[in-house]
PDB file of N, CA and C in Angstrom:
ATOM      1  N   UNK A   1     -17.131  -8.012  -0.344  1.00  0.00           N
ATOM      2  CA  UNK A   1     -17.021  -6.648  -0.833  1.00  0.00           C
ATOM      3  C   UNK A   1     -15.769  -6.532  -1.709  1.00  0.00           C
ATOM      4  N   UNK A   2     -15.909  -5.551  -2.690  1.00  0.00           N
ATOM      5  CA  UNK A   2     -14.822  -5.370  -3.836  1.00  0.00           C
ATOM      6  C   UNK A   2     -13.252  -4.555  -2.962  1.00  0.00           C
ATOM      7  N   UNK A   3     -12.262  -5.113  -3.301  1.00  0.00           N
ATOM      8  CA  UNK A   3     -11.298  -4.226  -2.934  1.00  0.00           C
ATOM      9  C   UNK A   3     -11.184  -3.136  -3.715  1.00  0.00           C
ATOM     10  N   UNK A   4     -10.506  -1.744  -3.218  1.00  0.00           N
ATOM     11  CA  UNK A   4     -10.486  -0.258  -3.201  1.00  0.00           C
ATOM     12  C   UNK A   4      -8.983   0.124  -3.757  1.00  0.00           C
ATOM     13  N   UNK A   5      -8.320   0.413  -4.509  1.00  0.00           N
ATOM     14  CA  UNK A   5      -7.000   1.364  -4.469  1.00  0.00           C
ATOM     15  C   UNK A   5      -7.140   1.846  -3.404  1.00  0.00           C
ATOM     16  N   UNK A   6      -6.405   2.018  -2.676  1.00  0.00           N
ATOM     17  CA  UNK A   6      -6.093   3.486  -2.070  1.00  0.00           C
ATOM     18  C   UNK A   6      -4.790   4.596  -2.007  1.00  0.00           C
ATOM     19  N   UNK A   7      -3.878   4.069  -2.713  1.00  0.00           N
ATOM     20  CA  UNK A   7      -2.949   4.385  -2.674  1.00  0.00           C
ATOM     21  C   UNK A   7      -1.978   3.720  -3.552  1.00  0.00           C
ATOM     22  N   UNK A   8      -0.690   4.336  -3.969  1.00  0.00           N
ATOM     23  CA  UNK A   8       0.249   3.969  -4.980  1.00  0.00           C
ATOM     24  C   UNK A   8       1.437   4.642  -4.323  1.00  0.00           C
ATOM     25  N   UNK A   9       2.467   3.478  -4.070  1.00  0.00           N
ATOM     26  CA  UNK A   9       4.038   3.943  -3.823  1.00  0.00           C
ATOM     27  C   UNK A   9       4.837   3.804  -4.559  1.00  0.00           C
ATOM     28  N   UNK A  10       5.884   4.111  -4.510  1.00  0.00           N
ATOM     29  CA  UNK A  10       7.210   4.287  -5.374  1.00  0.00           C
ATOM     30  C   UNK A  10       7.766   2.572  -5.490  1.00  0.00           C
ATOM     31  N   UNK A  11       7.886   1.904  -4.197  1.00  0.00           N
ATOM     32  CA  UNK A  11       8.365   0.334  -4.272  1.00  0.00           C
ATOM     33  C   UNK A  11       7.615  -0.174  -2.974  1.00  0.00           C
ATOM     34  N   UNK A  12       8.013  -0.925  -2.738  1.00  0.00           N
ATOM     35  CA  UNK A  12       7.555  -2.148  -2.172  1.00  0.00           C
ATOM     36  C   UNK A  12       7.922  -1.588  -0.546  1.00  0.00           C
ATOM     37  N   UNK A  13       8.497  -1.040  -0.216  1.00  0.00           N
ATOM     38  CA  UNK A  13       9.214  -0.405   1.230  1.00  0.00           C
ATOM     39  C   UNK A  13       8.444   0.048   1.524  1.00  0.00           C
ATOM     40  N   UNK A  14       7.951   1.275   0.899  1.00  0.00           N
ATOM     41  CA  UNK A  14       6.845   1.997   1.384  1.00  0.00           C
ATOM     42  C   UNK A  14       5.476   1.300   1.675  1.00  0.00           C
ATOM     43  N   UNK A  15       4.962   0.923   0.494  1.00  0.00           N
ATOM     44  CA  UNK A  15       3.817  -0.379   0.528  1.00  0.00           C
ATOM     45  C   UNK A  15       3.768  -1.271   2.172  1.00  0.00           C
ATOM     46  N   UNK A  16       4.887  -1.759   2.102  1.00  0.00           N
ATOM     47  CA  UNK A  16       4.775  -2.608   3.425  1.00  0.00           C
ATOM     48  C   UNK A  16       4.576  -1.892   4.563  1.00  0.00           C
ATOM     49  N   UNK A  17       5.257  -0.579   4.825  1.00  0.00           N
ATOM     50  CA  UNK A  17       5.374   0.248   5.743  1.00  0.00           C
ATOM     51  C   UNK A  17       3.839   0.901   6.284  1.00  0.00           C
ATOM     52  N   UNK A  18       2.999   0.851   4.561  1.00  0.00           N
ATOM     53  CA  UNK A  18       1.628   1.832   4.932  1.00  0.00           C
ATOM     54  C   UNK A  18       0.935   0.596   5.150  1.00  0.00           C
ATOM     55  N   UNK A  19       0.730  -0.941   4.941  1.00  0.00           N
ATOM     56  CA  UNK A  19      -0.056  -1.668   5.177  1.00  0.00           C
ATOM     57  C   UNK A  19       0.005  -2.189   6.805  1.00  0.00           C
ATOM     58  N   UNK A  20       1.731  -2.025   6.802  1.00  0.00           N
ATOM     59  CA  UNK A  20       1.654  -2.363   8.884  1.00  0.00           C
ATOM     60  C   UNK A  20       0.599  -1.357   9.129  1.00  0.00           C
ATOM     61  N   UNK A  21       1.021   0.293   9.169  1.00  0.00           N
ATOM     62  CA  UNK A  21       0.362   1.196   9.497  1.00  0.00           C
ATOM     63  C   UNK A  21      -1.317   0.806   9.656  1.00  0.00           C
ATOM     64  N   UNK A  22      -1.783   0.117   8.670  1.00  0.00           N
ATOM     65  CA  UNK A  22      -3.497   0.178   8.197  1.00  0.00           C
ATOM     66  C   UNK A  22      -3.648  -1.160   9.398  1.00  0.00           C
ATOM     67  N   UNK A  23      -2.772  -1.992   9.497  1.00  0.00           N
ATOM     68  CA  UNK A  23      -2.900  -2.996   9.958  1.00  0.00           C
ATOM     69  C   UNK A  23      -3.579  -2.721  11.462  1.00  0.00           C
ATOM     70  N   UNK A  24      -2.510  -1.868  12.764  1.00  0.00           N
ATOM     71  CA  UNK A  24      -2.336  -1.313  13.511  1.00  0.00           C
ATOM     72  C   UNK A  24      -3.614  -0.661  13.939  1.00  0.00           C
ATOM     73  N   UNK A  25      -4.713  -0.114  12.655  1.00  0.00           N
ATOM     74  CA  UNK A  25      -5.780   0.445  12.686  1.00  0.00           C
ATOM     75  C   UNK A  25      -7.031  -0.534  13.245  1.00  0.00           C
ATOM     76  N   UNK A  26      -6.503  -1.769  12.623  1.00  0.00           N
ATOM     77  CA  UNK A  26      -7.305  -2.486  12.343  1.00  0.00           C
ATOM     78  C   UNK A  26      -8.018  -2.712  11.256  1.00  0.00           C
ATOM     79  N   UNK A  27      -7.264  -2.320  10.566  1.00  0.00           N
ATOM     80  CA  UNK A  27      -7.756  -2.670   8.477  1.00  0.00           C
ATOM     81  C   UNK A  27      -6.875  -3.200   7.584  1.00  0.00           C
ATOM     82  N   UNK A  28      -7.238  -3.981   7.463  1.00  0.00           N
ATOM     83  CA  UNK A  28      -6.381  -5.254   6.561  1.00  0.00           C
ATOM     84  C   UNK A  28      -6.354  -4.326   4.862  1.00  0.00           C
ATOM     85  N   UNK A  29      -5.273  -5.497   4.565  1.00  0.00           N
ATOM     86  CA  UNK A  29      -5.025  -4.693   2.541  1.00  0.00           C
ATOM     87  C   UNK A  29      -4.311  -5.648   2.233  1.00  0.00           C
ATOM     88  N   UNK A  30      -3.810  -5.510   0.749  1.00  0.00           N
ATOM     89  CA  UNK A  30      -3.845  -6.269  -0.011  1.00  0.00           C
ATOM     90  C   UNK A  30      -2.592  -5.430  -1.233  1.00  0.00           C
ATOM     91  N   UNK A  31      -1.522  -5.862  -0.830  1.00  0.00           N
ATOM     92  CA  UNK A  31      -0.482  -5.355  -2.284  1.00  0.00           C
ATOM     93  C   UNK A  31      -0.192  -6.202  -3.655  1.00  0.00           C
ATOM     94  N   UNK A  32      -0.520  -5.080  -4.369  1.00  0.00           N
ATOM     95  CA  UNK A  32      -0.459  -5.521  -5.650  1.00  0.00           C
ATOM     96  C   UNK A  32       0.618  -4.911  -6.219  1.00  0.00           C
ATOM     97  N   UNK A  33       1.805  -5.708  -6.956  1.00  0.00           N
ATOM     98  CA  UNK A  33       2.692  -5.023  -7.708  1.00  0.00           C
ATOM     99  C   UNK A  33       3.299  -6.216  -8.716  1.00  0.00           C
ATOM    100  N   UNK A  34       3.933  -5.837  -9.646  1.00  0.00           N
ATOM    101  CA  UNK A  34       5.198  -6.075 -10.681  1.00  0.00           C
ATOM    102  C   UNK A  34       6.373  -7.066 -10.149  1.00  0.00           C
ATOM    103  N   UNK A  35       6.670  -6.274  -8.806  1.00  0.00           N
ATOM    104  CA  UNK A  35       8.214  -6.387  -8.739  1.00  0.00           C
ATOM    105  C   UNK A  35       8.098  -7.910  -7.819  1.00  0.00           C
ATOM    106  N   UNK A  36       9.236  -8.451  -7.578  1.00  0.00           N
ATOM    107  CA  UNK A  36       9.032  -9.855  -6.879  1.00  0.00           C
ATOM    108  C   UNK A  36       9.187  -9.967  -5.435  1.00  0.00           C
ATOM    109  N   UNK A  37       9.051  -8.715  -4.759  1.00  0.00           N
ATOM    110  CA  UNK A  37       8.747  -8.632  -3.349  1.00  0.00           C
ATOM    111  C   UNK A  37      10.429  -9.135  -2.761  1.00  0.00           C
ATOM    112  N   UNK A  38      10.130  -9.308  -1.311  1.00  0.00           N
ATOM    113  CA  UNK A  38      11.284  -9.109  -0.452  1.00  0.00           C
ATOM    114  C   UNK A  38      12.183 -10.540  -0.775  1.00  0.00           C
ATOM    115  N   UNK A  39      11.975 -11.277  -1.593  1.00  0.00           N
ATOM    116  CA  UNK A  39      12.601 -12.071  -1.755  1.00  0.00           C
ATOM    117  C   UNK A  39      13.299 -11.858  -3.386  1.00  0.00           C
ATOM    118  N   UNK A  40      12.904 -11.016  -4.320  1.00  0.00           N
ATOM    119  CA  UNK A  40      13.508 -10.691  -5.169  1.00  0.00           C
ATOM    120  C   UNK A  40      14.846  -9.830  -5.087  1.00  0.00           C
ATOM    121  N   UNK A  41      15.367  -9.784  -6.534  1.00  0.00           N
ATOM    122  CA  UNK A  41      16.369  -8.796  -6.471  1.00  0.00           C
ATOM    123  C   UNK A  41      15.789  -7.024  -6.744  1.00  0.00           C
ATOM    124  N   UNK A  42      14.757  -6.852  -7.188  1.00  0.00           N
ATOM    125  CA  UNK A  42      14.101  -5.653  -7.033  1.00  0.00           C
ATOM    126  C   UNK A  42      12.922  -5.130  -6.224  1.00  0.00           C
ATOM    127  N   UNK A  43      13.075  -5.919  -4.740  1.00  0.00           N
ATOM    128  CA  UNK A  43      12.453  -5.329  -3.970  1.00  0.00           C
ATOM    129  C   UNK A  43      12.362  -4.173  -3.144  1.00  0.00           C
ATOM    130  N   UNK A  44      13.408  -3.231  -3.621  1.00  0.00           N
ATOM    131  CA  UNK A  44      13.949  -2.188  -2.991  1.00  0.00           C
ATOM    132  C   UNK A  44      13.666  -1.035  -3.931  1.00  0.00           C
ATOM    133  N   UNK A  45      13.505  -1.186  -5.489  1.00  0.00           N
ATOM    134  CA  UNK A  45      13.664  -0.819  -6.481  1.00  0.00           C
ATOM    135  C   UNK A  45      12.733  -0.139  -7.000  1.00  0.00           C
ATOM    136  N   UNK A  46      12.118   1.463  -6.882  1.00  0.00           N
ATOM    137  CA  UNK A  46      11.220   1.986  -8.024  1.00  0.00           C
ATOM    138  C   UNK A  46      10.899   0.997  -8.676  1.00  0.00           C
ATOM    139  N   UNK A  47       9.494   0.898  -8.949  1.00  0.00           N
ATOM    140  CA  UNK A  47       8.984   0.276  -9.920  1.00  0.00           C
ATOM    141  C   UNK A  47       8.222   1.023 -11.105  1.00  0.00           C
ATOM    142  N   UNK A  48       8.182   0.888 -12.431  1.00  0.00           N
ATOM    143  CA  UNK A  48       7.583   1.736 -13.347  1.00  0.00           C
ATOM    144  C   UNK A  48       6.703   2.152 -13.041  1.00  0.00           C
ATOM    145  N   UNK A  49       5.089   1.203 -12.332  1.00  0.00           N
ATOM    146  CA  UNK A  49       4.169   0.886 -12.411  1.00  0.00           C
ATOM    147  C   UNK A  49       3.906   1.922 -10.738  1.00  0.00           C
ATOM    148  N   UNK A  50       4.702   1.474 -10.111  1.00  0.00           N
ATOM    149  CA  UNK A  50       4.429   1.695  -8.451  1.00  0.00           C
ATOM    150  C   UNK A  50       4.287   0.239  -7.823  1.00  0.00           C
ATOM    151  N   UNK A  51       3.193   0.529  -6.443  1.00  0.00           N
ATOM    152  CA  UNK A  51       3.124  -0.701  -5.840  1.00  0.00           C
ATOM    153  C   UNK A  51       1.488  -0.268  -5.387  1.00  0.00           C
ATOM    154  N   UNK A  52       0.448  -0.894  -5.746  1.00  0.00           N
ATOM    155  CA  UNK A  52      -0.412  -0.366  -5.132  1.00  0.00           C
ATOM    156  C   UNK A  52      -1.074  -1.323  -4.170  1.00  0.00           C
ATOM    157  N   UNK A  53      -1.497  -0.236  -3.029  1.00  0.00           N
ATOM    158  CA  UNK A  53      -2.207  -0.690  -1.702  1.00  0.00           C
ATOM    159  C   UNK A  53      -4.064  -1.262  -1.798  1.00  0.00           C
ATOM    160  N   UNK A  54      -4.442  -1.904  -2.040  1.00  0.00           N
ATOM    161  CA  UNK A  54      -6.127  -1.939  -1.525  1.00  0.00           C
ATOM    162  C   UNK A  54      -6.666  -2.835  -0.382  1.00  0.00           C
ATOM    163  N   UNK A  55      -7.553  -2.234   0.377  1.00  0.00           N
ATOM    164  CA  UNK A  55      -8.608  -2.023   1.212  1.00  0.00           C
ATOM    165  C   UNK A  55      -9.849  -2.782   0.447  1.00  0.00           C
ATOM    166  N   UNK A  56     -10.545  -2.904   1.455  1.00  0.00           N
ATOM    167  CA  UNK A  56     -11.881  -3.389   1.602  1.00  0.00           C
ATOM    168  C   UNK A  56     -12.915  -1.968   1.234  1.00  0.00           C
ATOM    169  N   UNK A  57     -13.561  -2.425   0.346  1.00  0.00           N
ATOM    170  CA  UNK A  57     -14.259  -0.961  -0.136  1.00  0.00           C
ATOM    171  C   UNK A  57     -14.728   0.057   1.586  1.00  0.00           C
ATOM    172  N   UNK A  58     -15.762  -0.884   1.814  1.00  0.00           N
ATOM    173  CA  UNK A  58     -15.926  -0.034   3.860  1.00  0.00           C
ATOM    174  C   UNK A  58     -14.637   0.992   4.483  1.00  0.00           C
ATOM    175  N   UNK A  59     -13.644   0.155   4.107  1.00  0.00           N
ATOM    176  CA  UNK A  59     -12.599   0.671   4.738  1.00  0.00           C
ATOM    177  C   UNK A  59     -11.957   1.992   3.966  1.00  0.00           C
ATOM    178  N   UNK A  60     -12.005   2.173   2.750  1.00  0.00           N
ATOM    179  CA  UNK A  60     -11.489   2.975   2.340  1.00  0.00           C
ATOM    180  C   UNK A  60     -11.128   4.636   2.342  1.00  0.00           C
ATOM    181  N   UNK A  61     -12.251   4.716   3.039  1.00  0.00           N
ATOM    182  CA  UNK A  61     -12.286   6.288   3.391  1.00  0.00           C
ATOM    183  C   UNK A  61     -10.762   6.208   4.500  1.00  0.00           C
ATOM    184  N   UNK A  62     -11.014   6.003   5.420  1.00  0.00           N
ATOM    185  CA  UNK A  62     -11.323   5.538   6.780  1.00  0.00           C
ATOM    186  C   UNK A  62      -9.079   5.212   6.324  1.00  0.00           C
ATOM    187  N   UNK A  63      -9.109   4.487   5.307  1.00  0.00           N
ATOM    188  CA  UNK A  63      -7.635   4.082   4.958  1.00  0.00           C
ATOM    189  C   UNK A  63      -7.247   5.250   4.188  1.00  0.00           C
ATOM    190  N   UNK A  64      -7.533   5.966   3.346  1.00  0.00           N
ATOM    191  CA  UNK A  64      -7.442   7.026   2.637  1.00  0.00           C
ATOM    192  C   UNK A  64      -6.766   8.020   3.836  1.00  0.00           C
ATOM    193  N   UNK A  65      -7.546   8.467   4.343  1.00  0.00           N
ATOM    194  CA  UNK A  65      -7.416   9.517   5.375  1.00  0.00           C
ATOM    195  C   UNK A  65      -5.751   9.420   6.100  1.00  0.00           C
ATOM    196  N   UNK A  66      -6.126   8.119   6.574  1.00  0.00           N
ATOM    197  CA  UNK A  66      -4.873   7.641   7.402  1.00  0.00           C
ATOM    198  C   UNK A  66      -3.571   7.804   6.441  1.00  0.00           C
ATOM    199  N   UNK A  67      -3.786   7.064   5.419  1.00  0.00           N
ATOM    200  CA  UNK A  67      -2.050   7.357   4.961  1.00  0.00           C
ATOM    201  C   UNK A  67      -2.023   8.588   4.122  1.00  0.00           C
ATOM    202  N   UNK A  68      -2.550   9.522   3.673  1.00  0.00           N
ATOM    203  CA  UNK A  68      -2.474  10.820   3.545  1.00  0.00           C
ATOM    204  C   UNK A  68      -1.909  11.804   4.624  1.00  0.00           C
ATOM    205  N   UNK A  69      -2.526  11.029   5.852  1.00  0.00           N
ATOM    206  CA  UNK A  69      -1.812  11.926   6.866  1.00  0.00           C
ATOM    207  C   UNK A  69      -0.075  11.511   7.031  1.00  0.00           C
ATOM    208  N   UNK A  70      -0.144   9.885   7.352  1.00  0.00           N
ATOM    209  CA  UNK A  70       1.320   9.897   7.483  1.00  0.00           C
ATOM    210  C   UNK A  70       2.160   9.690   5.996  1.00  0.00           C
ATOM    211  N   UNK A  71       1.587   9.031   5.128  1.00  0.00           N
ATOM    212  CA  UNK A  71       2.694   8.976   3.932  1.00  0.00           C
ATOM    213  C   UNK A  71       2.228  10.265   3.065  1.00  0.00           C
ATOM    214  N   UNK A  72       2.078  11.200   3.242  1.00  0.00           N
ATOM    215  CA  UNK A  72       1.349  12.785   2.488  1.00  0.00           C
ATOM    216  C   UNK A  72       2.857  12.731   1.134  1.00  0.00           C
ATOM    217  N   UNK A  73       2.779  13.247  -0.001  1.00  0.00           N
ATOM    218  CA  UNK A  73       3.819  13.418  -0.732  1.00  0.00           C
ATOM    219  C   UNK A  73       4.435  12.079  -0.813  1.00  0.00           C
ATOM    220  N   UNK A  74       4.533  11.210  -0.836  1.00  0.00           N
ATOM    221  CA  UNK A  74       4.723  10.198  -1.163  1.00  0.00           C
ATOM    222  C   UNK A  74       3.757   9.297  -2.313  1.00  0.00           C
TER     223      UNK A  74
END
């Protein structure tokens, strides 16, 4: 099955933070970004672009829901 967006963060902190979260659910993901992750020097760092999260298409509602509730405004 095709992976889903579901979401776009500011950096890489957040990203990691909502994929434990999905994890915990029992729904795996997949970050895609720019920046060079926790081993770079801008892993902490706004990125132009963001950092985006995807899901397994099935999952997406189901992941949607969830980090709307806890990362809302973000």
């Amino acid at each position: 099955m095709a992976l889903v967006l579901v979401k776009n963060f500011p950096d890489r902190m957040y990203a990691d933070r909502a994929r434990q979260t999905l994890r915990q659910e029992g729904i795996e993901s997949v970050i895609q970004s720019p920046d060079p992750g926790i081993f770079g020097a801008g892993s902490m760092v706004s990125t132009p672009r963001g950092v985006d999260l995807y899901v397994e298409g099935e999952d997406a509602e189901e992941a949607k829901a969830l980090l709307n509730d806890v990362f809302d405004g973000i």
